[in-house]
C-alpha atoms as a PDB file:
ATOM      1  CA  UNK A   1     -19.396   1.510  17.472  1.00  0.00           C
ATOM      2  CA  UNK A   2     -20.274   5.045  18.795  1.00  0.00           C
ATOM      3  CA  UNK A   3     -18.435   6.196  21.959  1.00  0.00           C
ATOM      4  CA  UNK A   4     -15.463   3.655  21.146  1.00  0.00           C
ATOM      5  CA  UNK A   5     -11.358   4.445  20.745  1.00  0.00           C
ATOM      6  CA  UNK A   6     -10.015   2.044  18.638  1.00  0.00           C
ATOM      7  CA  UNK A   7      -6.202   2.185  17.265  1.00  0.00           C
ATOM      8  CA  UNK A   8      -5.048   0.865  13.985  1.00  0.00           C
ATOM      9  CA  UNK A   9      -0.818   0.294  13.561  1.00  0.00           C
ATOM     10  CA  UNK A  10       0.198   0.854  10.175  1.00  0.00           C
ATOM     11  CA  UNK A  11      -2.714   3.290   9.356  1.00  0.00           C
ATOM     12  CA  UNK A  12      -1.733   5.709   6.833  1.00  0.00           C
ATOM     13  CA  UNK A  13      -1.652   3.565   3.607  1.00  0.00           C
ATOM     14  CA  UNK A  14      -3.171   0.329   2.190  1.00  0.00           C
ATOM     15  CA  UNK A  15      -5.198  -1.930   4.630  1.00  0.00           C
ATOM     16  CA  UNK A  16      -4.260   0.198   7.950  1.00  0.00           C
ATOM     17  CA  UNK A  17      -6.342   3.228   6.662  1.00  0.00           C
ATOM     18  CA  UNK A  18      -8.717   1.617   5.203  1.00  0.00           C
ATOM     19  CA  UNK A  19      -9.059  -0.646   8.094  1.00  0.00           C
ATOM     20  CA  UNK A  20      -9.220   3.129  10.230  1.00  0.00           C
ATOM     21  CA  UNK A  21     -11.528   4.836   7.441  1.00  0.00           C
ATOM     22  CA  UNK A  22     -14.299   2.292   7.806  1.00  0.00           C
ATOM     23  CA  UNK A  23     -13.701   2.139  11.757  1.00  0.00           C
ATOM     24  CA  UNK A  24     -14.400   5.729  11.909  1.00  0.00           C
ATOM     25  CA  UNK A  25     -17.574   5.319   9.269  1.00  0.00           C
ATOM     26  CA  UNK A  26     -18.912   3.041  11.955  1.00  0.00           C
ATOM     27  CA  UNK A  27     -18.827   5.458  14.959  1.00  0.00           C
ATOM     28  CA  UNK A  28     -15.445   4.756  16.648  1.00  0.00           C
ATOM     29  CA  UNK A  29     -12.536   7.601  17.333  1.00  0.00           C
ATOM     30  CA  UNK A  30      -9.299   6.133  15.759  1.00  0.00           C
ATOM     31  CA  UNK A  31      -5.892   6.749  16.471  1.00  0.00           C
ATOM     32  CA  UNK A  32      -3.501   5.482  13.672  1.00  0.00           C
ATOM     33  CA  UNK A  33       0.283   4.926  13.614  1.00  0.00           C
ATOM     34  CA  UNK A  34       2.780   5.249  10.677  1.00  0.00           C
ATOM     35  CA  UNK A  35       6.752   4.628  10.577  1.00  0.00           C
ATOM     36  CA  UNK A  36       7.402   7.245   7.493  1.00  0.00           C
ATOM     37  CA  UNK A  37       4.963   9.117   5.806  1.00  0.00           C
ATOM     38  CA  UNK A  38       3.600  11.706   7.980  1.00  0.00           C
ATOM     39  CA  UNK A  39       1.904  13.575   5.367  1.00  0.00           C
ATOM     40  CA  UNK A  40      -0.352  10.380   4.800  1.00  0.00           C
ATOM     41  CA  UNK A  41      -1.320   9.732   8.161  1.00  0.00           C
ATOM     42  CA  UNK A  42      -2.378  13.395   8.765  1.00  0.00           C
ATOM     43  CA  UNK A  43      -4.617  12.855   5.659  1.00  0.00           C
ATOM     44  CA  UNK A  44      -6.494   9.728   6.908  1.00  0.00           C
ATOM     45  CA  UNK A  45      -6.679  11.790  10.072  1.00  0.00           C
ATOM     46  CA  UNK A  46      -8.360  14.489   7.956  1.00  0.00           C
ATOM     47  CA  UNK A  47     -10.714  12.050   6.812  1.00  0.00           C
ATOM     48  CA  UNK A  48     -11.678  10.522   9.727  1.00  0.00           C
ATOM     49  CA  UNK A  49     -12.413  14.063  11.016  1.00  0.00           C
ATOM     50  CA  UNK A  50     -14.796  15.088   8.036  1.00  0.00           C
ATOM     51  CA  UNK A  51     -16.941  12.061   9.216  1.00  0.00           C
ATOM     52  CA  UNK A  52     -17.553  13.752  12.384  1.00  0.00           C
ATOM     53  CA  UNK A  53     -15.359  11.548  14.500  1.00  0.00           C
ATOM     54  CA  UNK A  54     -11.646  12.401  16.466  1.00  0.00           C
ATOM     55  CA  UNK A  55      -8.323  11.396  14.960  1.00  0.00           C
ATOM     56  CA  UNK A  56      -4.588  10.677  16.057  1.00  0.00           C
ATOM     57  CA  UNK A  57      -1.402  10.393  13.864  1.00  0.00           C
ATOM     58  CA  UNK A  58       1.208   8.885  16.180  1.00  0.00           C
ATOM     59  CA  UNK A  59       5.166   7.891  15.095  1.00  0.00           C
ATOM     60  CA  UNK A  60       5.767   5.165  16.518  1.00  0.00           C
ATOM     61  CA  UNK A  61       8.282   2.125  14.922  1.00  0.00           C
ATOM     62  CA  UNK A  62       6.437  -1.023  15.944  1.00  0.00           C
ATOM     63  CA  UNK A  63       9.603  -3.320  16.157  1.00  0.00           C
ATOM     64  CA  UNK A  64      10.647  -0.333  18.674  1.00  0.00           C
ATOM     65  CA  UNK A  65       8.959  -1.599  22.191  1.00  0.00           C
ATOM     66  CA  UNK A  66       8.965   2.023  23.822  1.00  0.00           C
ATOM     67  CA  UNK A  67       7.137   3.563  21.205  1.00  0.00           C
ATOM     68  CA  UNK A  68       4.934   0.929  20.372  1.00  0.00           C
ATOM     69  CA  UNK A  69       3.688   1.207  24.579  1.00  0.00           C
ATOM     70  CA  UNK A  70       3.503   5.063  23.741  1.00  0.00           C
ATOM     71  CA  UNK A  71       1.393   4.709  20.967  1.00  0.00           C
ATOM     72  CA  UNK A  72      -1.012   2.818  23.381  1.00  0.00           C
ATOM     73  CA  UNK A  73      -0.830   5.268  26.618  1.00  0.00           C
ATOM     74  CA  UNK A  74      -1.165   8.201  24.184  1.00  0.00           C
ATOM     75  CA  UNK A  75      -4.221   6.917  22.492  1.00  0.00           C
ATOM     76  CA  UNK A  76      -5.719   6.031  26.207  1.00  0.00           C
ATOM     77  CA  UNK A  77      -4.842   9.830  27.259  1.00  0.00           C
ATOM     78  CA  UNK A  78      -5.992  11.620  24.165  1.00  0.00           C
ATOM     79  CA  UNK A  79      -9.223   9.559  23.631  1.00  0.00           C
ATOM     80  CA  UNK A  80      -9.626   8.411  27.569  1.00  0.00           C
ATOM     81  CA  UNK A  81      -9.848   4.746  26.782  1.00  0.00           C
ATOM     82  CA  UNK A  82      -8.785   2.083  24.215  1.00  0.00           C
ATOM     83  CA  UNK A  83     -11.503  -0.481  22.897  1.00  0.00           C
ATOM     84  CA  UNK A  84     -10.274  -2.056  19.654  1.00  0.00           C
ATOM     85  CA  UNK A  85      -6.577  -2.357  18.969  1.00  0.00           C
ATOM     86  CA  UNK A  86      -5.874  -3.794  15.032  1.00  0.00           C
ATOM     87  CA  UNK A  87      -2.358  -5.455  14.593  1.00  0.00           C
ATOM     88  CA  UNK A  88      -1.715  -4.522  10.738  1.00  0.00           C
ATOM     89  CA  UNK A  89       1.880  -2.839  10.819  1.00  0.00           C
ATOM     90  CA  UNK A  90       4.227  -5.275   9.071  1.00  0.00           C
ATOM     91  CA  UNK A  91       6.867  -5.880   6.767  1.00  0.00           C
ATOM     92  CA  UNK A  92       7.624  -8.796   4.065  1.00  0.00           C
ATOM     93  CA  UNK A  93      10.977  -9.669   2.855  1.00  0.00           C
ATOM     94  CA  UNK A  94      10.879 -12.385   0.258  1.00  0.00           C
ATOM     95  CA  UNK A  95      13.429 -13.985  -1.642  1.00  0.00           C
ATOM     96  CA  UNK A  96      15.424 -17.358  -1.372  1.00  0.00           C
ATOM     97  CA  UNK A  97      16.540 -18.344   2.070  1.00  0.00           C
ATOM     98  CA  UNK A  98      19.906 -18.726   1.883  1.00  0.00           C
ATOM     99  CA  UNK A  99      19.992 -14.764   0.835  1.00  0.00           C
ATOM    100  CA  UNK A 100      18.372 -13.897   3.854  1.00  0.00           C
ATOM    101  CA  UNK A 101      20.860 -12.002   6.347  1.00  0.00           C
ATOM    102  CA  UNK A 102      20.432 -11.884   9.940  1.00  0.00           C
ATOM    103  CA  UNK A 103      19.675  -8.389   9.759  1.00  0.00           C
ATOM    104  CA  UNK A 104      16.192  -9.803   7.831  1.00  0.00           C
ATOM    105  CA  UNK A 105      15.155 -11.956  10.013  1.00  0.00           C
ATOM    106  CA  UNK A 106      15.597  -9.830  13.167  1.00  0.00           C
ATOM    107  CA  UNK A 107      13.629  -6.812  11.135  1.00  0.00           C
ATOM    108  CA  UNK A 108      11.006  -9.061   9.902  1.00  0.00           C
ATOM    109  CA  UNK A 109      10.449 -10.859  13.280  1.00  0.00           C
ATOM    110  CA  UNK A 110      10.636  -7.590  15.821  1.00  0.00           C
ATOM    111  CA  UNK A 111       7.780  -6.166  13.424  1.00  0.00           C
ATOM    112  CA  UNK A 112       5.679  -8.846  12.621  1.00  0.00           C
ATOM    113  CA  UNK A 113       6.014 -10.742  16.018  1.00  0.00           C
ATOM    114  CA  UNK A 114       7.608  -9.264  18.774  1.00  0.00           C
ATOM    115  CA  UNK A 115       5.655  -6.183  17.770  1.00  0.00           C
ATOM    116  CA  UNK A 116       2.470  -7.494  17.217  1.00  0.00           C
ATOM    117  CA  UNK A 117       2.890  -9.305  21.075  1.00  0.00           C
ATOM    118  CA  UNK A 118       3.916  -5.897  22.682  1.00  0.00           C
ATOM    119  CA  UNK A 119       1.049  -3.853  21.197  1.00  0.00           C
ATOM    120  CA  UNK A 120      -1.468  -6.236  22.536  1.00  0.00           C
ATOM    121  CA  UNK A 121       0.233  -6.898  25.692  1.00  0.00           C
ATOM    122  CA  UNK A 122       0.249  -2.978  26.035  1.00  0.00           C
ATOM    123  CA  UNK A 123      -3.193  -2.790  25.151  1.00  0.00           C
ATOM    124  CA  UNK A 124      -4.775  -5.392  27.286  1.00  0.00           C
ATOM    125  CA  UNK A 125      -3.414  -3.573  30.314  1.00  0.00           C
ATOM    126  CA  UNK A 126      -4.966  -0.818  29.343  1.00  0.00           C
ATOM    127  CA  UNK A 127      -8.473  -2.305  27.806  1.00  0.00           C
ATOM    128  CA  UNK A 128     -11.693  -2.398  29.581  1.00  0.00           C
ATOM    129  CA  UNK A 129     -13.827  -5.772  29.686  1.00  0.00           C
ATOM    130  CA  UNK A 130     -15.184  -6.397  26.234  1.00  0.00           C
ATOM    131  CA  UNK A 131     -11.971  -5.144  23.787  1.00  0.00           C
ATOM    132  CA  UNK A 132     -10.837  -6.187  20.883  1.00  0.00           C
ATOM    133  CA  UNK A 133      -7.748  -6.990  18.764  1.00  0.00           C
ATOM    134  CA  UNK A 134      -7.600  -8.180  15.851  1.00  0.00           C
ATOM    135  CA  UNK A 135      -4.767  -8.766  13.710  1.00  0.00           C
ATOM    136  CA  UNK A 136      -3.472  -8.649  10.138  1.00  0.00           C
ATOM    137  CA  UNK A 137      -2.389 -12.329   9.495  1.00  0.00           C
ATOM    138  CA  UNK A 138      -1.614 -13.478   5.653  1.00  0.00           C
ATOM    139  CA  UNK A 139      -2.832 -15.989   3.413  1.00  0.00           C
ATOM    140  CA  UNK A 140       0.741 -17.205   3.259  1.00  0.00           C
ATOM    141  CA  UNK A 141       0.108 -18.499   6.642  1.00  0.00           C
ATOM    142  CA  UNK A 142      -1.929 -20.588   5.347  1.00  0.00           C
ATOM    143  CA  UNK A 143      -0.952 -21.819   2.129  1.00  0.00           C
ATOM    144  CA  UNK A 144       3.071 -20.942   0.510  1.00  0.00           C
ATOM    145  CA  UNK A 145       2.118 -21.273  -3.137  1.00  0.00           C
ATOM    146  CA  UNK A 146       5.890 -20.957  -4.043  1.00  0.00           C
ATOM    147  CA  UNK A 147       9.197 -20.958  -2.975  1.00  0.00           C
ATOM    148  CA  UNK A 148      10.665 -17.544  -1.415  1.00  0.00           C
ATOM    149  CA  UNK A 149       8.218 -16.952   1.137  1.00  0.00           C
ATOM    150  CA  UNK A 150       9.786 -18.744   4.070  1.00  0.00           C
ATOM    151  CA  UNK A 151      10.844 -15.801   6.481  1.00  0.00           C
ATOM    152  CA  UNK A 152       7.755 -14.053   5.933  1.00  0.00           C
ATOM    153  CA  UNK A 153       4.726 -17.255   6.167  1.00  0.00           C
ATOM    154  CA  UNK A 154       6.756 -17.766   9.645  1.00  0.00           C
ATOM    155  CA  UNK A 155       6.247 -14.644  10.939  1.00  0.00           C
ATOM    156  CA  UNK A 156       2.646 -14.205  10.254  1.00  0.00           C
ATOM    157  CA  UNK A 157       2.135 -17.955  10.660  1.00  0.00           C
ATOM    158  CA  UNK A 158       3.090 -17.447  14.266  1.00  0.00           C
ATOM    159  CA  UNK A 159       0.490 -14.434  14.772  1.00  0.00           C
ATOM    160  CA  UNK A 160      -2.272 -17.765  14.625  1.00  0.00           C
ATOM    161  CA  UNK A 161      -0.771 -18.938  18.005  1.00  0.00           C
ATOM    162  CA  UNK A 162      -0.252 -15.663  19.414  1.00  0.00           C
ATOM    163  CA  UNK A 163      -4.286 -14.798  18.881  1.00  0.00           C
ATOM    164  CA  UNK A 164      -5.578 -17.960  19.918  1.00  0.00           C
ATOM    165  CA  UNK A 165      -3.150 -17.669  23.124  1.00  0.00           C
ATOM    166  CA  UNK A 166      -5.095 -14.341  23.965  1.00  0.00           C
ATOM    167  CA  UNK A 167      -8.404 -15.602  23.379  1.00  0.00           C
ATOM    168  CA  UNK A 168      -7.600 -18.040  26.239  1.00  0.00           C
ATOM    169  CA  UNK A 169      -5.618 -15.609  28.808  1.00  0.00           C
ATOM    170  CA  UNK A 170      -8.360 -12.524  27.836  1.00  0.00           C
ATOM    171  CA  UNK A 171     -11.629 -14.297  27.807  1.00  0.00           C
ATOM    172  CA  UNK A 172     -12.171 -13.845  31.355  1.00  0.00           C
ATOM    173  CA  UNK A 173     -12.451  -9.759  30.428  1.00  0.00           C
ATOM    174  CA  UNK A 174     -14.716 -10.592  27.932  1.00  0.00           C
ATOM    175  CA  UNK A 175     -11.673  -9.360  25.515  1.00  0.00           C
ATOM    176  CA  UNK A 176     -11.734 -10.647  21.896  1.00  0.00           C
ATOM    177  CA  UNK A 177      -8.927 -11.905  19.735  1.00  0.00           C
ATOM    178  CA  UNK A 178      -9.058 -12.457  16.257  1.00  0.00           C
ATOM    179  CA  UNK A 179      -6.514 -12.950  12.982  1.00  0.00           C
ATOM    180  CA  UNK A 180      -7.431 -11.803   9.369  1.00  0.00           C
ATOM    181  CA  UNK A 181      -5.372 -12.976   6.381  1.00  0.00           C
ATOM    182  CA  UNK A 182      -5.802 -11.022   3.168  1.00  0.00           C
ATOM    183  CA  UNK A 183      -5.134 -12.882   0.329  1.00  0.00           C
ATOM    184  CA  UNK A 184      -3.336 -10.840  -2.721  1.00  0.00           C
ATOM    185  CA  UNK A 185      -4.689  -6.948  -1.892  1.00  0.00           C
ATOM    186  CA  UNK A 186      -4.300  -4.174  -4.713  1.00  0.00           C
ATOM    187  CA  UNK A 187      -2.153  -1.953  -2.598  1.00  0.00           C
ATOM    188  CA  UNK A 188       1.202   0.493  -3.170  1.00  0.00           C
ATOM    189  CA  UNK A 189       3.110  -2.694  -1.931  1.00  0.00           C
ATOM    190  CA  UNK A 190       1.527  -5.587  -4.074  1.00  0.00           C
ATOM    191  CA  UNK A 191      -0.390  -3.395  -6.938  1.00  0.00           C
ATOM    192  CA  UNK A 192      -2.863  -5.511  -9.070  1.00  0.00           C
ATOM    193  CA  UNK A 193      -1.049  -4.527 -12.155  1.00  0.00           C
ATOM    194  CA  UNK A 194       2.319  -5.154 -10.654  1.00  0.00           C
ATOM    195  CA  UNK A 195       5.222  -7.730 -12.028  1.00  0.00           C
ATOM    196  CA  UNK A 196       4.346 -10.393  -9.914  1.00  0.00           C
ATOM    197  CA  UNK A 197       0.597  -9.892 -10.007  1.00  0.00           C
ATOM    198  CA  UNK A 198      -0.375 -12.617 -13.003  1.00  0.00           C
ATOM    199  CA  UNK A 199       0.945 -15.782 -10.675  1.00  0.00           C
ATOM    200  CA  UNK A 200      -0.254 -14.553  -7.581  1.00  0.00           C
ATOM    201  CA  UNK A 201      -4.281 -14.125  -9.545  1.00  0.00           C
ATOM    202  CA  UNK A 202      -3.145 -17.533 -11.102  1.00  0.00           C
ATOM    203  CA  UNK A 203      -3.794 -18.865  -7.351  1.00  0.00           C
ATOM    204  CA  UNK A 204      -6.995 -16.915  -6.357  1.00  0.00           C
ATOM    205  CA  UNK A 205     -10.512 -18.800  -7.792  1.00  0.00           C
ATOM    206  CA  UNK A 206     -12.237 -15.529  -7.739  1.00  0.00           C
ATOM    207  CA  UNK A 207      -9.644 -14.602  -9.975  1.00  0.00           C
ATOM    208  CA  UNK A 208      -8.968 -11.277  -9.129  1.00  0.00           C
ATOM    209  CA  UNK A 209      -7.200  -9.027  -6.102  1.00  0.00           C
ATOM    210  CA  UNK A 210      -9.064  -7.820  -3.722  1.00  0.00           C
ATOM    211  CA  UNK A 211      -9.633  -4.831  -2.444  1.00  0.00           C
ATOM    212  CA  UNK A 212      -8.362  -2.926   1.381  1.00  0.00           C
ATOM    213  CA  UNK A 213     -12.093  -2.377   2.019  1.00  0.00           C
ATOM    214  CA  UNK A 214     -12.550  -6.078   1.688  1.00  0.00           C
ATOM    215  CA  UNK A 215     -10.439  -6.560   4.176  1.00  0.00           C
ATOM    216  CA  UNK A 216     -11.629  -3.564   6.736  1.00  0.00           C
ATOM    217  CA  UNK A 217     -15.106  -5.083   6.025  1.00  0.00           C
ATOM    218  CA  UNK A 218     -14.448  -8.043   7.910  1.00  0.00           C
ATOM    219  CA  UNK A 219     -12.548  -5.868  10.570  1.00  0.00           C
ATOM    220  CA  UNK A 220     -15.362  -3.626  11.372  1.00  0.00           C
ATOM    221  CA  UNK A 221     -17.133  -6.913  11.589  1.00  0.00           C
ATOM    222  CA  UNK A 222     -14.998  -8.404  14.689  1.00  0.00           C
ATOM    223  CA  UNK A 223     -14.456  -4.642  16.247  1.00  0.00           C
ATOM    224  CA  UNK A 224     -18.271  -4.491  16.558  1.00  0.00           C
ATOM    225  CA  UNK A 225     -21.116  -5.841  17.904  1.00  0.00           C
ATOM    226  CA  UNK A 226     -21.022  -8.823  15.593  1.00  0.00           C
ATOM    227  CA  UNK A 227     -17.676 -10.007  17.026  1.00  0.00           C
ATOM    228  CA  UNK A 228     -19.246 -10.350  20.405  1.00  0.00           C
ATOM    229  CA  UNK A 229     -19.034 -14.227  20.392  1.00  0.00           C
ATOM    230  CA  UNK A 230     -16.379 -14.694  18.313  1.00  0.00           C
ATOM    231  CA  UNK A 231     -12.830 -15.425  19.803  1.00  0.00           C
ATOM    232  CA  UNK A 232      -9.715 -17.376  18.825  1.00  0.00           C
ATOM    233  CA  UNK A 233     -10.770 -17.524  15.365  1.00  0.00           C
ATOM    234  CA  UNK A 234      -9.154 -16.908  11.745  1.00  0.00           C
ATOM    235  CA  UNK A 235     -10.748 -15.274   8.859  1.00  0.00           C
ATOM    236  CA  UNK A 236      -9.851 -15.709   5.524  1.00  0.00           C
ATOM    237  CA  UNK A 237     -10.693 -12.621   3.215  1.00  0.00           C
ATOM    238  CA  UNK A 238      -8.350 -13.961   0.383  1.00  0.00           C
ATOM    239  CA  UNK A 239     -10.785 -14.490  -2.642  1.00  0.00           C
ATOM    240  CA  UNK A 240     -10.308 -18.561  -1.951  1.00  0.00           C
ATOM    241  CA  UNK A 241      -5.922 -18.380  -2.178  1.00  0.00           C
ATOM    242  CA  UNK A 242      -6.300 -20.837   0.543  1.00  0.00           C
ATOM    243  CA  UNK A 243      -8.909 -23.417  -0.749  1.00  0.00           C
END
């Protein structure tokens, strides 16, 4: 991937930096946003830098549609192009549905939809032929194996019809779209050890979490030249939740 930009939203923590870690270990420049935690995107930036390669730590909201198009020109002007665009900001409220509010669902939809759309719509403007985006699905799109999950398995459940959509509309460019779901991922959000950990391993046949590098793995896979022919397609890196 030498000589490529790629930009990762929701790349200071979890599967965003390492998602923007393993990008940069394989030769692209990465620019990375965050919503909070400054301090940890200027550290992946850091690390991306000791590998010899260029990074970006950009605040940008992605449920906020001028900043999310920001985050996309300033990438383009920084780095002078944009190749690989990964979808992986998002949010997950669970809980029963009737103690969902409004305020919920709007959140949980202008981040995990309407902001996945407008970072690829911004992006494919701005992409030459043979781009990529991927994005961050969820097992739960794929299989609910309990109640309280309804607001969030729609959301990322309608990411599958968004990427296949683009494969259609983009292929022309020679522009790739894929969707990843992680399955249960050790993370800050969902730690392995965690409360809720034992019934969520209870559903997994490898019988264990996996890990954020898992999940870049697979990334690095579609950003590169292995993803060449491979569009409109889902990828399940969720230790067999879905089986």
């Amino acid at each position: 991937m030498n000589g490529t930009v790629a930009l990762v939203t929701g790349g200071s923590r979890g599967i965003g930096a390492a998602t923007a870690l393993r990008l940069a270990r394989e030769g692209a420049d990465v620019a990375l946003t965050y919503a909070e935690s400054k301090e940890a995107a200027e550290e992946v930036v850091t690390r991306i830098e000791a590998m010899g390669r260029r990074g970006l730590a950009l605040r940008a909201d992605a449920a906020d549609a001028v900043e999310t198009a920001e985050a996309v020109a300033r990438t383009v002007e920084t780095f002078g192009r944009l190749d690989v665009l990964v979808n992986n900001a998002g949010i997950g409220v669970l809980g029963p549905m009737d103690g969902l509010s409004l305020e919920d669902v709007d959140r949980v939809l202008a981040v995990n939809v309407r902001g996945v759309f407008l970072a690829s719509q911004a992006a494919a403007a701005r992409m030459a032929e043979g781009g990529r985006i991927i994005t961050i699905g969820s097992c739960i799109a794929l299989r609910v194996p309990g109640p309280g999950g309804t607001l969030y398995a729609m959301s990322k459940s309608a990411l599958i019809g968004l990427t296949k959509a683009l494969a259609r509309e983009l292929g022309d460019r020679r522009i790739t779209a894929n969707i990843v779901h992680p399955g249960p991922i050790d993370t800050d959000m969902n730690p392995a050890d965690g409360p809720y950990a034992e019934g969520q391993t209870a559903t997994i046949p490898l019988g264990r979490f996996g890990r954020a590098e898992e999940v870049a793995a697979t990334v690095a896979h579609l950003a590169g030249p292995g993803g060449d022919y491979v569009t409109g397609a889902e990828f399940s890196v969720d230790g067999g939740h879905a089986a």
